[in-house]
Protein backbone atom coordinates (compact mmCIF):
# COMPACT_ATOMS: atom_id res chain seq x y z
CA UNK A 1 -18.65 7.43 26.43
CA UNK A 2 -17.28 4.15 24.58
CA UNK A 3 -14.11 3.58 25.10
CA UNK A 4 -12.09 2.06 22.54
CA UNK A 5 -9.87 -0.96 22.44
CA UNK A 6 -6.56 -0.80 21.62
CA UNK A 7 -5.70 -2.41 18.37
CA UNK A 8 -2.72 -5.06 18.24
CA UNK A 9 0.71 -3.61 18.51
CA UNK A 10 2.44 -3.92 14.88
CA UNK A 11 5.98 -4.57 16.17
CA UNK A 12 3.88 -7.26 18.54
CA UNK A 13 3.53 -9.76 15.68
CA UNK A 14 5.34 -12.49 15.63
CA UNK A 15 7.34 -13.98 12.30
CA UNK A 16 5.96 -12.51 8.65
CA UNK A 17 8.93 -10.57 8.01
CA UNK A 18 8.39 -9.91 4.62
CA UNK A 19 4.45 -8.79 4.47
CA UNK A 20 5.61 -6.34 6.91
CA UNK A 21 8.70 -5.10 5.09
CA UNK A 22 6.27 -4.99 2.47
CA UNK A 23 3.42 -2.50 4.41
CA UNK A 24 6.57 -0.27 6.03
CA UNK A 25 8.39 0.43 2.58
CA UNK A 26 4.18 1.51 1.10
CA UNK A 27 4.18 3.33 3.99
CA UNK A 28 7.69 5.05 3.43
CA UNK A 29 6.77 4.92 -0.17
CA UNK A 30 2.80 5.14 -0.89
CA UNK A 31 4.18 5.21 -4.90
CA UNK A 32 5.34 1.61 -4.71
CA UNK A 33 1.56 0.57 -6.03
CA UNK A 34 0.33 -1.34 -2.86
CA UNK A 35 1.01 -5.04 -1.76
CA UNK A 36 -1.36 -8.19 -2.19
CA UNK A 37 -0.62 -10.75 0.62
CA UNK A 38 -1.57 -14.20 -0.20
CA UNK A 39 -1.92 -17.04 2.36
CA UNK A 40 -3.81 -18.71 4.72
CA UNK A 41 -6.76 -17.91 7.09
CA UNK A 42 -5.44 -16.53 10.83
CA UNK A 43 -2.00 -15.38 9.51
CA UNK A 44 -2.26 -11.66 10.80
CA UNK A 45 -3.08 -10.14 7.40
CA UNK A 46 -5.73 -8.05 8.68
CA UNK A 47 -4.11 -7.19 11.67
CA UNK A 48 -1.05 -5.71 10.00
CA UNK A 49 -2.66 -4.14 8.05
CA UNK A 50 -4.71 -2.09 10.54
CA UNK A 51 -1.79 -2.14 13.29
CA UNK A 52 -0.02 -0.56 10.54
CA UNK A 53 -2.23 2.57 10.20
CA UNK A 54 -2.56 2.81 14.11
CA UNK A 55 1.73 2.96 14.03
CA UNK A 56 1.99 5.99 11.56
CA UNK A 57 1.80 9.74 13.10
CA UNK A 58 -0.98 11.88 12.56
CA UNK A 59 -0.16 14.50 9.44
CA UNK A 60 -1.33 17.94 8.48
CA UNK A 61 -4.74 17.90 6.45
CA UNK A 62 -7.13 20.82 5.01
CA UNK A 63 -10.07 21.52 7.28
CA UNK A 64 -13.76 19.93 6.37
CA UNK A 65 -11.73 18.79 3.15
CA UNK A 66 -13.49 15.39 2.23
CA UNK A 67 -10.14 14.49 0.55
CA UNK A 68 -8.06 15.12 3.25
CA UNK A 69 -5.78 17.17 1.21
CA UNK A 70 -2.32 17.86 2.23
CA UNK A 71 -2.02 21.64 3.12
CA UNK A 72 2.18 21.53 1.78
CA UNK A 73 1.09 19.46 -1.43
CA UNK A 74 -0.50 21.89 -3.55
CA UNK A 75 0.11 19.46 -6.73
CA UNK A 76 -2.30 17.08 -5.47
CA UNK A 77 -5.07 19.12 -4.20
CA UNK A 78 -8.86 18.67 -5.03
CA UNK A 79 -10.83 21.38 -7.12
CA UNK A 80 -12.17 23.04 -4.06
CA UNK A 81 -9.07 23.38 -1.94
CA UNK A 82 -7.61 24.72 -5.61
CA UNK A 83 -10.77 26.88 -5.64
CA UNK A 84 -10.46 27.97 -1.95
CA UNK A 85 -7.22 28.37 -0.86
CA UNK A 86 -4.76 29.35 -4.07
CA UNK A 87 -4.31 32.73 -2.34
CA UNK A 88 -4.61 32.11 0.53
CA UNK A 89 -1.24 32.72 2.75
CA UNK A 90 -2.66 30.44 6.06
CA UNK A 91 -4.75 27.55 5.22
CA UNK A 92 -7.10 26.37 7.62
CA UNK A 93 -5.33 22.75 8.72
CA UNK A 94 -5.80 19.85 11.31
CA UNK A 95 -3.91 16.96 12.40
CA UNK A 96 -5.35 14.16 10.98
CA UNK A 97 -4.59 10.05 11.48
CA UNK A 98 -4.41 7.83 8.92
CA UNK A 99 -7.36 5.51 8.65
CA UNK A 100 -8.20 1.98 7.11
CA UNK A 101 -10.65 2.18 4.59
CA UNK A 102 -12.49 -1.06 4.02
CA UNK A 103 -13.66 -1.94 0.04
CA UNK A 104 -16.21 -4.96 0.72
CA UNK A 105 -16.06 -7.77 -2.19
CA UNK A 106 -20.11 -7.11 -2.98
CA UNK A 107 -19.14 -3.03 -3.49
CA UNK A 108 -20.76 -1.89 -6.93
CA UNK A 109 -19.26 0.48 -9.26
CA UNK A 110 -20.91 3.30 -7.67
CA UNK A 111 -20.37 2.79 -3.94
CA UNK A 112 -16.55 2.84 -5.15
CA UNK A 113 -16.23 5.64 -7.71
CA UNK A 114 -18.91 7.66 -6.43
CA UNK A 115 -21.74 9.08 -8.03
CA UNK A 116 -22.54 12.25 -9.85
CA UNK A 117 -26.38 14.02 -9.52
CA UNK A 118 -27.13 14.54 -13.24
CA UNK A 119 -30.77 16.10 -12.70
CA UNK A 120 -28.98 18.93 -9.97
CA UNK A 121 -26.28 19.70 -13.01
CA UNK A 122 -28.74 19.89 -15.75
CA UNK A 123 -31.20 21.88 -13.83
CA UNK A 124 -28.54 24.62 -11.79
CA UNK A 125 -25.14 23.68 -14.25
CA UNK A 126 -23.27 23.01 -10.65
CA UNK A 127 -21.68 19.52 -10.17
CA UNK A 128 -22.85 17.82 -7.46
CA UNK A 129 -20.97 14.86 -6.58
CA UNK A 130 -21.25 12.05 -3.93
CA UNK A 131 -18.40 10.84 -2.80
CA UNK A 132 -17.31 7.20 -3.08
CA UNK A 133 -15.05 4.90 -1.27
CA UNK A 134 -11.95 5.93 -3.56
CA UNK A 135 -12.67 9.65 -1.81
CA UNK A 136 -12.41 8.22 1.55
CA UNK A 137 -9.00 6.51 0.73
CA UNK A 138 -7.06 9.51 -0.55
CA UNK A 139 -3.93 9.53 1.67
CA UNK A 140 -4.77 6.60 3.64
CA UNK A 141 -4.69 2.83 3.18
CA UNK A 142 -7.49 0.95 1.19
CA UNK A 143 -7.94 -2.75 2.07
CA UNK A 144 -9.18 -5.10 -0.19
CA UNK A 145 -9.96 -8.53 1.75
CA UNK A 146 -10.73 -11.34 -0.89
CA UNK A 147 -9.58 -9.00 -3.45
CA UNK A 148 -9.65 -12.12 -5.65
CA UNK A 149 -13.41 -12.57 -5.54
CA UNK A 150 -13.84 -8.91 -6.54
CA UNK A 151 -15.51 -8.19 -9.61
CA UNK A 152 -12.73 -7.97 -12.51
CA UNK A 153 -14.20 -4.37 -13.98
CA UNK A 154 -14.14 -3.37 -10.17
CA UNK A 155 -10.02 -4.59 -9.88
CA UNK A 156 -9.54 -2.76 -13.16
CA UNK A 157 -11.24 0.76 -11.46
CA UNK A 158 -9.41 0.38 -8.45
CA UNK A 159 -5.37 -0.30 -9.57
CA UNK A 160 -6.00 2.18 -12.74
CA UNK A 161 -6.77 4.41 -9.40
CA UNK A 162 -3.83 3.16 -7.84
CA UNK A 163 -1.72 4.00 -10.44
CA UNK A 164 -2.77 7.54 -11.78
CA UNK A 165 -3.55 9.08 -8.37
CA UNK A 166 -7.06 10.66 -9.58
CA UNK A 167 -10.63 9.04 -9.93
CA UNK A 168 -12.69 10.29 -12.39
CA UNK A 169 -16.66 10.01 -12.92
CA UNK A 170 -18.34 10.91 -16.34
CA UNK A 171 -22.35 10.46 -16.94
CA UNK A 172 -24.33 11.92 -19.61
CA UNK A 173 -21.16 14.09 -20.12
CA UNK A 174 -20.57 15.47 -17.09
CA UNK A 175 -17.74 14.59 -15.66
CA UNK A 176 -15.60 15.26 -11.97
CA UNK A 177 -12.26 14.54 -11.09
CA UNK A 178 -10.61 14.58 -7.49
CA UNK A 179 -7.30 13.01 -5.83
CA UNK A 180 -7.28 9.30 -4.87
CA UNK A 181 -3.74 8.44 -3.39
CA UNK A 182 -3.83 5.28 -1.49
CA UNK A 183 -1.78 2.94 -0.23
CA UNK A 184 -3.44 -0.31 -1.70
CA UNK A 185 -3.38 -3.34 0.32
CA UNK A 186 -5.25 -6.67 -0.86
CA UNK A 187 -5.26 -9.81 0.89
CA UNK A 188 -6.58 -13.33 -0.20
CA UNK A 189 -6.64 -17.15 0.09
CA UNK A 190 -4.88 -18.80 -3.00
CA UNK A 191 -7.20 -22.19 -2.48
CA UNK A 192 -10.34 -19.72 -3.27
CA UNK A 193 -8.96 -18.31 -6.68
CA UNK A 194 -6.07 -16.34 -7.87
CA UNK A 195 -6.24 -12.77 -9.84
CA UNK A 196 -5.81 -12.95 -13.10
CA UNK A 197 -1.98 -12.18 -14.17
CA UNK A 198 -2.77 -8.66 -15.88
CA UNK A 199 -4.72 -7.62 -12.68
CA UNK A 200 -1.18 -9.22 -10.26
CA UNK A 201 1.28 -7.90 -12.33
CA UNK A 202 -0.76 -4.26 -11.17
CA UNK A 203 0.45 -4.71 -7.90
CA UNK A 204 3.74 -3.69 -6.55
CA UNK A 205 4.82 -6.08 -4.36
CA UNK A 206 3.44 -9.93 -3.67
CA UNK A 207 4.11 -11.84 -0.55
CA UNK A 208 3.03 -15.03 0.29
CA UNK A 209 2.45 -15.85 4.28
CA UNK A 210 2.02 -18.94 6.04
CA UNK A 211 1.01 -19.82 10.03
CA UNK A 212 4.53 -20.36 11.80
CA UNK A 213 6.23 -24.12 11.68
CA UNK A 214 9.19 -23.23 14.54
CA UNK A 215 7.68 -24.07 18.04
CA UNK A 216 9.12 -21.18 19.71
CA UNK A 217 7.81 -18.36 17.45
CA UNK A 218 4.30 -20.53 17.54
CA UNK A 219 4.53 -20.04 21.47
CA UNK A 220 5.16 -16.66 21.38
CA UNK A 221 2.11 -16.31 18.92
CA UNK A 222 -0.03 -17.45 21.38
CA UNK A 223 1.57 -16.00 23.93
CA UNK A 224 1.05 -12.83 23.27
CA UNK A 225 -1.94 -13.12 22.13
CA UNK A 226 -3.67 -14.22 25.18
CA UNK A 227 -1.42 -11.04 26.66
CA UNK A 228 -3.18 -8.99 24.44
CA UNK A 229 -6.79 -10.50 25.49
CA UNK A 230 -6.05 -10.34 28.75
CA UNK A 231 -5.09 -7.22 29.45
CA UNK A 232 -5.07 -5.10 26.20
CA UNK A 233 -4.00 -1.87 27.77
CA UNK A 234 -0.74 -3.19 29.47
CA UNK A 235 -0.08 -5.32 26.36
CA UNK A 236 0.29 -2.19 24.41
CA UNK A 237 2.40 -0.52 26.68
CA UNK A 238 5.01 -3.06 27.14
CA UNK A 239 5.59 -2.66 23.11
CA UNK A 240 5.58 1.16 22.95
CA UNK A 241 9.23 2.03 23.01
CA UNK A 242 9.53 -0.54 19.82
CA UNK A 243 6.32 0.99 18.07
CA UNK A 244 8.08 5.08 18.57
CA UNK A 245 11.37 3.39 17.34
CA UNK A 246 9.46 1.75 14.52
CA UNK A 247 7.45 4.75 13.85
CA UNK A 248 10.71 7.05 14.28
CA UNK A 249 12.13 5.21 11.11
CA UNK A 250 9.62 5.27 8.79
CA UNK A 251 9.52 8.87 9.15
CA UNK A 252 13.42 9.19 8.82
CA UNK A 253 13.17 7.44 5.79
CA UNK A 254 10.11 9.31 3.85
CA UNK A 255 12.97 12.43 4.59
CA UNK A 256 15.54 10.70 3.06
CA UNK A 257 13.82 9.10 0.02
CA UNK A 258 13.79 12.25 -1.86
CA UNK A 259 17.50 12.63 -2.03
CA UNK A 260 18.37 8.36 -2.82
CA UNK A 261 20.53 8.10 -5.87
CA UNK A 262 21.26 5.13 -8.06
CA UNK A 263 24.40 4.57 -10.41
CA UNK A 264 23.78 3.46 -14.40
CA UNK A 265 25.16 -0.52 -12.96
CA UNK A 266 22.37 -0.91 -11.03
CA UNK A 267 20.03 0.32 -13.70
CA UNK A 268 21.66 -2.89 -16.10
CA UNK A 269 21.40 -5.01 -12.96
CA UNK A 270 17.69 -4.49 -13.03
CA UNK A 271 17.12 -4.78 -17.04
CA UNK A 272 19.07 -8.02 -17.10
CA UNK A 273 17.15 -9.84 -14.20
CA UNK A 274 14.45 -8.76 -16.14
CA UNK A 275 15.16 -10.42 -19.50
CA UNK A 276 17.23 -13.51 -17.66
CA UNK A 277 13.77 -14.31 -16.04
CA UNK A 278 11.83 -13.77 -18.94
CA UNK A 279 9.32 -10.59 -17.25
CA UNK A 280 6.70 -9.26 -19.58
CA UNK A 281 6.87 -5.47 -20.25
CA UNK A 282 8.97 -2.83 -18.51
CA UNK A 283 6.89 -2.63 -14.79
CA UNK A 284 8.40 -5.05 -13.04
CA UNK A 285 11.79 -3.28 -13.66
CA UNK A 286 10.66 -0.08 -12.27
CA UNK A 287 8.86 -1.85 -9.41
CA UNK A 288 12.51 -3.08 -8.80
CA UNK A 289 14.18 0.39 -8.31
CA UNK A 290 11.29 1.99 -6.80
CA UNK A 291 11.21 -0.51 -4.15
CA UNK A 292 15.98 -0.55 -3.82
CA UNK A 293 15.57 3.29 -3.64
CA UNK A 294 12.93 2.85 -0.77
CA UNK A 295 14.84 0.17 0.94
CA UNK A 296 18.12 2.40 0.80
CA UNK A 297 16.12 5.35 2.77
CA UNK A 298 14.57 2.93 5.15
CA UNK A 299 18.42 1.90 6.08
CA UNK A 300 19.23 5.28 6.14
CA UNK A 301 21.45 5.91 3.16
CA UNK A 302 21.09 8.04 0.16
CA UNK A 303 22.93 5.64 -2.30
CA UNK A 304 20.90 2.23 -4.17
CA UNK A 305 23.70 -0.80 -3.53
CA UNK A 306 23.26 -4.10 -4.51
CA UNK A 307 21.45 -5.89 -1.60
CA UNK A 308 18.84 -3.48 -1.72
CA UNK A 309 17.95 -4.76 -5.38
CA UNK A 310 18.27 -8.39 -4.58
CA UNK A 311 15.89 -7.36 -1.25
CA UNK A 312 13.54 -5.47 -3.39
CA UNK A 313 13.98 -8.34 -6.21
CA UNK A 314 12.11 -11.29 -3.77
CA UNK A 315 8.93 -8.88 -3.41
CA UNK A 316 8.16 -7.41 -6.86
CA UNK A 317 9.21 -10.29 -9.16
CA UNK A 318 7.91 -13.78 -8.14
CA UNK A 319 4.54 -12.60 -9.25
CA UNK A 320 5.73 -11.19 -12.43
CA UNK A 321 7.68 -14.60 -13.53
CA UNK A 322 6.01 -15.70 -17.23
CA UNK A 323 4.66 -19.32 -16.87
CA UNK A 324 3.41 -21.48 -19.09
CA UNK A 325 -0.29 -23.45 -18.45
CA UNK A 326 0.29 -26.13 -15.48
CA UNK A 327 3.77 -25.26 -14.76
CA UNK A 328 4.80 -23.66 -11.22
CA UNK A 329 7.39 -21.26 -11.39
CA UNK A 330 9.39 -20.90 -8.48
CA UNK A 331 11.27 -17.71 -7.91
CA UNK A 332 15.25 -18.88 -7.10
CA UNK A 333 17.07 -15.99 -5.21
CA UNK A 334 20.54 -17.73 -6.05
CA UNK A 335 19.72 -16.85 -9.54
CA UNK A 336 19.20 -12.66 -9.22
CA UNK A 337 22.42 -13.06 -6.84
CA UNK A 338 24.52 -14.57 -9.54
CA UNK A 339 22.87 -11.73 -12.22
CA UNK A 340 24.02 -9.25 -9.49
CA UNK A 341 27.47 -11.35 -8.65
CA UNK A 342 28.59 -10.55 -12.21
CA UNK A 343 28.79 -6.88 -11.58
């Protein structure tokens, strides 16, 4: 029997505070619409991202359910648990991790939405479908690497996904519909293309990462790292007391989200950083007090106050400033604080 090596300890890396504030609020908050991280080769992206799944506890799911549907969430069920179990008093349930599902850049349409057998419908009027990659992800993470050499039509697919929760195939007029919740995590290298600003305006949150400049924190990079390859086992252990704490407060937090408030000022906070800095449309605005009211729970309090909007502010609106052709727009912090200041 193989036995498996332990992956990287999340609370192990070093630095990159805000890419993983940015994976433990999606995690608190899977609603938030995912998290591209730009930067750099060898800046933990992948890592993170996979550490992050290991961290989370296992959850209740519906037995030999390809969807993994949640057994309490009847809202967001696929047609055969509807089909199955709408009567049913004790559904037939597991404990279940969540998993990293990997989208490769040369993925066609098909290998991602799935594919329906047309001949099998025609011929017996049943639906047989084949499930895609977007199956696979319901209720865990989907990771993107090079998300910005992705085909466009295939970006397009996957956040209108994102957003609406479902996946739907039609051929020939047949069409199938099941859940696809996902945390959606994309990761690239600016100096090999950027998205284009309809497809990074989709995502929630944008954070840039960099390798470490302060010697100290570069030591301890390598330091543990060669820990870590040394002697993976022990490595792991020395960080499991931070890894239950971590774990302990994401899970406090999903219980507290549900009953976060906000008052009507923070509401015109929001509105007015969005028209001072010029956003297009209305999402970056809701990104804002999605992401407060997330922030709030993860500090343990049921009440949106004004640091948790200028916090939430640096992740979901550098992305989101208009620029014109050859300019760089910077995103100035000082700026939303003086917004926020005047209240």
């Amino acid at each position: 029997m193989k036995i498996e090596k332990p992956l990287y300890p999340f609370t192990a890396i070093v630095g990159q505070e805000q890419m993983k504030k940015a994976l433990i609020l999606n995690a608190i908050n899977p609603n938030l619409g995912g998290v591209l991280i730009r930067g750099e080769k060898g800046t933990a992206k992948s890592t993170a991202v996979r550490a992050l799944a290991k961290l989370l506890p296992e959850r209740e799911e519906i037995k030999e359910c390809l969807y993994h549907c949640d057994p309490a969430n009847q809202t967001h069920w696929c047609e055969s648990c509807g089909s199955q179990y709408n009567e049913v008093a004790n559904i037939p349930s597991h404990k279940g991790k969540m998993r990293v599902v990997d989208l490769p850049v040369s993925a066609t349409e098909d290998r991602l939405i799935g594919t329906l057998d047309i001949e099998h419908a025609i011929k017996k009027g049943e639906k047989r479908f084949e499930t895609g990659i977007l199956a696979k992800a319901n209720r865990n993470i989907l990771y993107v690497d090079e998300v910005n050499l992705l085909d466009d039509h295939l970006v397009d697919v996957l956040l209108d996904s994102a957003a609406m929760g479902v996946n739907t195939i039609e051929r020939e007029g047949v069409s199938y519909t099941h859940p696809s919740r996902f945390i959606l995590v994309g990761t690239m290298n600016p100096e090999e293309g950027d998205l284009r600003p309809q497809l990074l305006d989709r995502f929630g949150m944008v954070v840039e990462v960099g390798a470490e400049q302060d010697p100290e924190k570069r030591m301890t990079v390598i330091r543990n790292r060669l820990g870590y390859e040394q002697n993976p086992e022990t490595f792991c252990k020395a960080f499991e007391q931070q890894q239950n704490d971590l774990c302990q407060s994401i899970e406090a937090a999903k219980k507290i989200l549900p009953s976060v408030v906000y008052e009507d000022a923070i509401l015109e906070m929001a509105a007015l950083i969005g028209i001072e800095l010029k956003v297009d449309g209305h999402r970056a605005d809701l990104s804002m007090i999605k992401t407060a009211m997330t922030i709030a729970a993860y500090h343990g309090r049921t009440e949106v106050v004004k640091t948790d909007l200028l916090e939430a502010a640096e992740l979901v609106l550098p992305h989101r400033m208009r620029r014109t052709p050859f300019e760089e727009q910077h995103y100035k912090p000082a700026r939303i604080k003086e917004i926020i200041d005047r209240f």
